[in-house]
Protein backbone atom coordinates (compact mmCIF):
# COMPACT_ATOMS: atom_id res chain seq x y z
CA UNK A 1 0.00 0.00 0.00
CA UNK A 2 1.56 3.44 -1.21
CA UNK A 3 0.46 6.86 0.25
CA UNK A 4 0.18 10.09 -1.09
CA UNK A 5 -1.71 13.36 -0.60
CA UNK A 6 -3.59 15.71 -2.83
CA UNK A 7 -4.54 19.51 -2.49
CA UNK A 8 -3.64 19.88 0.93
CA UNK A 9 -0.94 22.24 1.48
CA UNK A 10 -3.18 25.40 1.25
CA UNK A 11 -5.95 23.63 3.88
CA UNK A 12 -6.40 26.79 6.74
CA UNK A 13 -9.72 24.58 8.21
CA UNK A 14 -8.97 23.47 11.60
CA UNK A 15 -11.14 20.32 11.51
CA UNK A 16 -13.04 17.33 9.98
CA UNK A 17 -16.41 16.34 10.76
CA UNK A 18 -18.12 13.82 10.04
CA UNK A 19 -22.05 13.63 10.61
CA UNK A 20 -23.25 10.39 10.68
CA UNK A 21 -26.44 8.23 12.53
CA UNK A 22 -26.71 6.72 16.25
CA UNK A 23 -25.76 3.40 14.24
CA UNK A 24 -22.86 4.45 12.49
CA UNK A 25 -21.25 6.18 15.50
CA UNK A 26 -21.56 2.95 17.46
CA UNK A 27 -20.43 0.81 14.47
CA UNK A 28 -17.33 3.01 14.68
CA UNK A 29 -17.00 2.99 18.48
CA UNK A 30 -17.20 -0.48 18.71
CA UNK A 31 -15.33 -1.55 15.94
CA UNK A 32 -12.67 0.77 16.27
CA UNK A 33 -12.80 0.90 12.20
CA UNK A 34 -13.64 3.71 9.55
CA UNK A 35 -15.73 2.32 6.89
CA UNK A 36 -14.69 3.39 2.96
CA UNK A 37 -17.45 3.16 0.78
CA UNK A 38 -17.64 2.25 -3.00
CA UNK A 39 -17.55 4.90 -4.98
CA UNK A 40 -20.61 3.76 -7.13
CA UNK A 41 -22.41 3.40 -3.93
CA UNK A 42 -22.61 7.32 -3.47
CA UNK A 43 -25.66 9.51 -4.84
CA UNK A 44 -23.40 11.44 -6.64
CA UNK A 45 -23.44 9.48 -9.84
CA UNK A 46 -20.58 11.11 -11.34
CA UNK A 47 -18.12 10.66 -9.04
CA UNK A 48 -14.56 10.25 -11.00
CA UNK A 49 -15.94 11.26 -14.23
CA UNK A 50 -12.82 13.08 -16.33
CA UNK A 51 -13.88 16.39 -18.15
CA UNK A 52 -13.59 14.82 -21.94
CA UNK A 53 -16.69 12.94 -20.42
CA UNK A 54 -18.43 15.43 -19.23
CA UNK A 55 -18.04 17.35 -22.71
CA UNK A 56 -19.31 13.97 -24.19
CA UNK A 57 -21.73 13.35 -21.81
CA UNK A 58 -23.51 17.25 -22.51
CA UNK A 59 -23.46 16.90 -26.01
CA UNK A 60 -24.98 13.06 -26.90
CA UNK A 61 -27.07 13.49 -23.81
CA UNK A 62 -29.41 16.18 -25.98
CA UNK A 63 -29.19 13.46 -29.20
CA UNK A 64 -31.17 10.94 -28.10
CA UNK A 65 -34.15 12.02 -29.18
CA UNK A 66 -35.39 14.03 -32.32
CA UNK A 67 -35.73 17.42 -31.49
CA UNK A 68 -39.02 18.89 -32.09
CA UNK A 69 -37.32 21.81 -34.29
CA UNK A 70 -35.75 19.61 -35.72
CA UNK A 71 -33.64 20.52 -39.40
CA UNK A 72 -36.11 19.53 -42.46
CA UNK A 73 -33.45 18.74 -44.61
CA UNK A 74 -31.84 16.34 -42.54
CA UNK A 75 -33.38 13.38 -43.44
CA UNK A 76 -35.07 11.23 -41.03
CA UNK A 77 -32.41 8.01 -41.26
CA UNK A 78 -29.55 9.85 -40.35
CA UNK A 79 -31.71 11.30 -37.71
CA UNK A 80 -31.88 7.49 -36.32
CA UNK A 81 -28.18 7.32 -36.86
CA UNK A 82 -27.58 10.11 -34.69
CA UNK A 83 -29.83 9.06 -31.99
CA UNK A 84 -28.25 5.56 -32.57
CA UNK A 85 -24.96 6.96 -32.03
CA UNK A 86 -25.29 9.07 -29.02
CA UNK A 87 -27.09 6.62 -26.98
CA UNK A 88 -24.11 4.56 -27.44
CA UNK A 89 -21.96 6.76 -26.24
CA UNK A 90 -24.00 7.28 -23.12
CA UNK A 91 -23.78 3.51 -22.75
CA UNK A 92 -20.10 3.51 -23.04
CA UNK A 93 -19.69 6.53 -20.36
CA UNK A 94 -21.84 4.89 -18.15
CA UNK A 95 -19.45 1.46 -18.42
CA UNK A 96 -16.29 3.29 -18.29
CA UNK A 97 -17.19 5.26 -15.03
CA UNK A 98 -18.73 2.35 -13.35
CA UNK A 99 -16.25 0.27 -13.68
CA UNK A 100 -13.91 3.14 -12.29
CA UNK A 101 -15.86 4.00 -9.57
CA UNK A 102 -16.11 0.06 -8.18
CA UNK A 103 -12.20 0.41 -8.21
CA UNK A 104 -12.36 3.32 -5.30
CA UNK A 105 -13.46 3.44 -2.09
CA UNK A 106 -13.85 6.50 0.07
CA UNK A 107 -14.13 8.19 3.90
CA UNK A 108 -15.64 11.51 3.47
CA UNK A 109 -15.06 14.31 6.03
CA UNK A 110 -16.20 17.89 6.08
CA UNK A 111 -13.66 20.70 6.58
CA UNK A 112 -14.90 23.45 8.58
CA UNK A 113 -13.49 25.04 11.94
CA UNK A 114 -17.41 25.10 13.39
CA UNK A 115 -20.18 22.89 12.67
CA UNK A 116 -22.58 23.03 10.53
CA UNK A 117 -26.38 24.27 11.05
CA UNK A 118 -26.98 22.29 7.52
CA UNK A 119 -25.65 19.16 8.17
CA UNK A 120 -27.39 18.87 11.42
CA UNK A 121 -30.82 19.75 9.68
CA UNK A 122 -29.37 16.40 7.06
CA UNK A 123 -29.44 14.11 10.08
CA UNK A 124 -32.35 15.68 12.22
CA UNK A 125 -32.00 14.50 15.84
CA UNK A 126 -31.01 10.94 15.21
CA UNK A 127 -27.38 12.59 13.90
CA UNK A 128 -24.10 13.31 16.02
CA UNK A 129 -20.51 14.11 14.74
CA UNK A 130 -17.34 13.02 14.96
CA UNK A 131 -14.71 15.69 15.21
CA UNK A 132 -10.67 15.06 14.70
CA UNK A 133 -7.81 17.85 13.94
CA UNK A 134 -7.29 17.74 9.99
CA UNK A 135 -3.48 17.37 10.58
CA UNK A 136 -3.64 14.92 13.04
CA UNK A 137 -6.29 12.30 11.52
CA UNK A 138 -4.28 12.51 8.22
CA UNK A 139 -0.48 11.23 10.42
CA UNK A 140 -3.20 9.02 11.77
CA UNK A 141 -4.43 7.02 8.68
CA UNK A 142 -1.13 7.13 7.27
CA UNK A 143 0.45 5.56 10.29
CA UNK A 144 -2.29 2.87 9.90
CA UNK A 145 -1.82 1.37 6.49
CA UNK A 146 0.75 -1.80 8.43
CA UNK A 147 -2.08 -2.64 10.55
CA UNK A 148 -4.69 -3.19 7.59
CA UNK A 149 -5.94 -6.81 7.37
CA UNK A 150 -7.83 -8.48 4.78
CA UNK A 151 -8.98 -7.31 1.77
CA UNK A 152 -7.98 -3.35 2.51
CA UNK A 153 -5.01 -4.57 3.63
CA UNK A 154 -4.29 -5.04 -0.56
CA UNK A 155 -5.37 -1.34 -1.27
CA UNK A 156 -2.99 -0.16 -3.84
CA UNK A 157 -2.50 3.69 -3.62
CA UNK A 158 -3.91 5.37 -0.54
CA UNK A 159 -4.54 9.33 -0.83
CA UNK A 160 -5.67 11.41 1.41
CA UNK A 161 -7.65 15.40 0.35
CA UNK A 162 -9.62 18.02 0.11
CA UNK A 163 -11.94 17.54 -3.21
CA UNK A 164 -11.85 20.12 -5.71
CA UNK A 165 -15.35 21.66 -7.09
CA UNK A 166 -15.82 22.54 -11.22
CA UNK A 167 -18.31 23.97 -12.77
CA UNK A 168 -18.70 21.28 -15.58
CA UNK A 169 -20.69 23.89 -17.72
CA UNK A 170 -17.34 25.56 -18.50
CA UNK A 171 -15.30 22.08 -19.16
CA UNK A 172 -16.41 22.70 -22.74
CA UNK A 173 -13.48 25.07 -23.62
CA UNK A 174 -11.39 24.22 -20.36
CA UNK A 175 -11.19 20.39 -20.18
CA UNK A 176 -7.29 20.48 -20.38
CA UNK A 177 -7.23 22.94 -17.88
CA UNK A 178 -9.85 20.76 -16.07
CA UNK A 179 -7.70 17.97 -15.42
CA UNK A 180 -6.90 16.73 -11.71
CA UNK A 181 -4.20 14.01 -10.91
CA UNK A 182 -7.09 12.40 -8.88
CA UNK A 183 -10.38 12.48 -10.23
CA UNK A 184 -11.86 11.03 -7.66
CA UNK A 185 -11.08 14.50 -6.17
CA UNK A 186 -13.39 15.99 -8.51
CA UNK A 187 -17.14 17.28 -7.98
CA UNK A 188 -19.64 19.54 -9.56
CA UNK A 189 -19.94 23.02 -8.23
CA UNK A 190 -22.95 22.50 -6.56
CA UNK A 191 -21.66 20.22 -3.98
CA UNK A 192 -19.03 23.06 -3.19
CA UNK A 193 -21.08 24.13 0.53
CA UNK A 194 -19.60 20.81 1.74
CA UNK A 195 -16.23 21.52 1.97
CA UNK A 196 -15.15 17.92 1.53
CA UNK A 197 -11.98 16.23 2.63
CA UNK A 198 -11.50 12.22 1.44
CA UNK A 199 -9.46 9.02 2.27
CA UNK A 200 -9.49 7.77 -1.19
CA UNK A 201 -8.14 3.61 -1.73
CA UNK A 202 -7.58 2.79 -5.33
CA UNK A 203 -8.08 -0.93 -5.74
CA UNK A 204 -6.26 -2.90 -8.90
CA UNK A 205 -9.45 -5.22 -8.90
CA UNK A 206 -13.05 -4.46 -8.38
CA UNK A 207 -14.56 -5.94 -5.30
CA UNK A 208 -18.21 -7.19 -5.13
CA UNK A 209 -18.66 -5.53 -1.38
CA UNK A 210 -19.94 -2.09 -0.77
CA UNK A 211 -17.06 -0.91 0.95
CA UNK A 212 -14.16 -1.84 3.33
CA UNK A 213 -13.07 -1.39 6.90
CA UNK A 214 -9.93 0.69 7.73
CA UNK A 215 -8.72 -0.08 11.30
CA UNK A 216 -7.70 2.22 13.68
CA UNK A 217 -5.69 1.97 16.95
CA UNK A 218 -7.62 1.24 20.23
CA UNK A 219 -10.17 4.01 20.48
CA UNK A 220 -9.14 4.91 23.71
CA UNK A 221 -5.98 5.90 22.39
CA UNK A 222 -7.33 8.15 19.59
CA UNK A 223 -7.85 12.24 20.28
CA UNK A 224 -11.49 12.85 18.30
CA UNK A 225 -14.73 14.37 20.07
CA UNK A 226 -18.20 12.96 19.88
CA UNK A 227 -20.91 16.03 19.44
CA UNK A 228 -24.91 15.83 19.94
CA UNK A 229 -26.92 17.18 17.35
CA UNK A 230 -27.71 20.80 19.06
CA UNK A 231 -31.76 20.03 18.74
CA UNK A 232 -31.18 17.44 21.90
CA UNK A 233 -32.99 18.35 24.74
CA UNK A 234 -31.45 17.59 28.01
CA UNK A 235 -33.58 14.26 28.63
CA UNK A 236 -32.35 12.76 25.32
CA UNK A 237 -28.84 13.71 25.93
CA UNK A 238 -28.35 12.28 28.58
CA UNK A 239 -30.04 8.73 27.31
CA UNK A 240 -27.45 9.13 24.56
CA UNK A 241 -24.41 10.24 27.00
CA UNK A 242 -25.00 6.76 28.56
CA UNK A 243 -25.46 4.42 25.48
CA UNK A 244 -22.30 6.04 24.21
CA UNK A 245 -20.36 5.76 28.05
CA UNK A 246 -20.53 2.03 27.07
CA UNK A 247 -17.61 1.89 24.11
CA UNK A 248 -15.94 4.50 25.44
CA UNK A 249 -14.79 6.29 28.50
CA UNK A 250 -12.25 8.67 27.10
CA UNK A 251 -14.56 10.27 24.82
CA UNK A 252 -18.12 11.19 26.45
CA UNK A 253 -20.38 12.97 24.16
CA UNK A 254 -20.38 16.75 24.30
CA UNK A 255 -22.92 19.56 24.14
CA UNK A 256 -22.95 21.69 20.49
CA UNK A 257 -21.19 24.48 20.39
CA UNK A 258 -24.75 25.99 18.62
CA UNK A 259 -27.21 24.72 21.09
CA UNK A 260 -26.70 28.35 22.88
CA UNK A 261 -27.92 30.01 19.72
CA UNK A 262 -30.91 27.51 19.40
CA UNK A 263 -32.09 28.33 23.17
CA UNK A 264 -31.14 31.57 23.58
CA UNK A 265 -34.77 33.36 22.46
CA UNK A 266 -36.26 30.70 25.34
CA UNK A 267 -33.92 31.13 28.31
CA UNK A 268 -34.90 32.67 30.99
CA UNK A 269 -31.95 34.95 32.85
């Protein structure tokens, strides 16, 4: 297993978060593992893609179907040919990313010095966070690629950082300067509020599982914080306080930071 990083010298965010379900959190207390998903297993569904793609993709995506203005004089087989033509190309973009995405697997982290009101309005009050210092969880998974066992112990290349938004509608006359050394670093503009930082495993074969399990040290060894969704009230915090107590005494969940701004138009002083 090699390691590398990507486009994160100029990083000035404090720390990663990660938001993630009463299940997950135990999964990960318990287990003492971070879980990287497949890449084709995100919503995203053009995770990877390169921009000669996306150029393709824009242009056959509006030939697959005669226009209704269309050109008279173009007659109506090489319409068909066209239409032939372009879904075929879809067909062959689809493959080609597919196949590259089942080849990756990923642990994604938000970058951001304070949490985030949107993320906790993602996960409602079922969500908490997991909190680590950027500098010090990357020296952390680094450190950890000798302990990797089974199938992530044969991870090929092993890069950790911070993904890199495009606007894909501009590719068209930019797709050379559009090029990353990672794509899977890559995402459409829209996606740029989450400020996303990866653990990206390239894989030499595909794998029919929907991701893999990175270990960590013994969690009680490990400097992260567990935060409660700031929508809490003080009954439910405490149930969750003492579910959590039960993996881990080092790390007791903690109040949010923005559950003072929540309460403050109820308080009485």
């Amino acid at each position: 297993m090699k390691w590398t990083t990507y486009h994160t010298e100029g990083i000035k965010r404090k720390y990663i978060y990660r938001y993630l379900t009463l299940e997950k959190l135990v999964d990960f207390l318990d287990t003492g593992e971070l879980f990287l998903t497949r890449l084709d297993k995100f919503e995203d569904n053009l995770e990877s893609i390169e921009p000669y793609d996306i150029n393709e993709l824009k242009i056959q995506s509006g030939l697959t179907e005669k226009p209704q203005n269309a050109n008279p004089n173009i007659p109506e087989h090489q319409w068909d040919e066209l239409i032939k033509n372009s879904r075929a190309g879809l067909i062959q973009i689809q493959k080609k990313l597919q196949i590259k995405q089942k080849h990756r697997f990923v642990s994604c982290w938000i970058l951001n010095d304070v949490e985030s009101f949107a993320m906790w309005d993602i996960y409602g009050k079922s969500g908490f966070a997991i909190r680590f210092e950027r500098s010090y969880f990357q020296k952390l998974i680094e450190d950890c690629m000798e302990i990797q066992k089974g199938k992530t112990k044969e991870i090929d290349l092993l890069v950790a950082g911070k993904v890199v938004y495009q606007n894909f509608d501009d590719m068209f006359f930019q797709e050379e300067e559009s090029l990353l050394r990672f794509s899977a670093f890559r995402k459409h503009l829209s996606f740029n509020h989450e400020n996303e930082y990866r653990i990206v495993g390239f894989m030499k074969e595909i794998l029919n599982v929907p991701g893999l399990r990175y270990k960590l040290p013994d969690i009680e060894n490990l400097e992260f914080d567990i935060i409660a969704n700031p929508r809490l009230d003080g009954f439910q915090f405490d149930k969750y306080q003492g579910i959590l107590g039960k993996y881990s005494q080092k790390h007791r969940l903690t109040e949010s930071e923005l559950k003072i701004w929540l309460e403050f138009r109820n308080n009485n002083y």
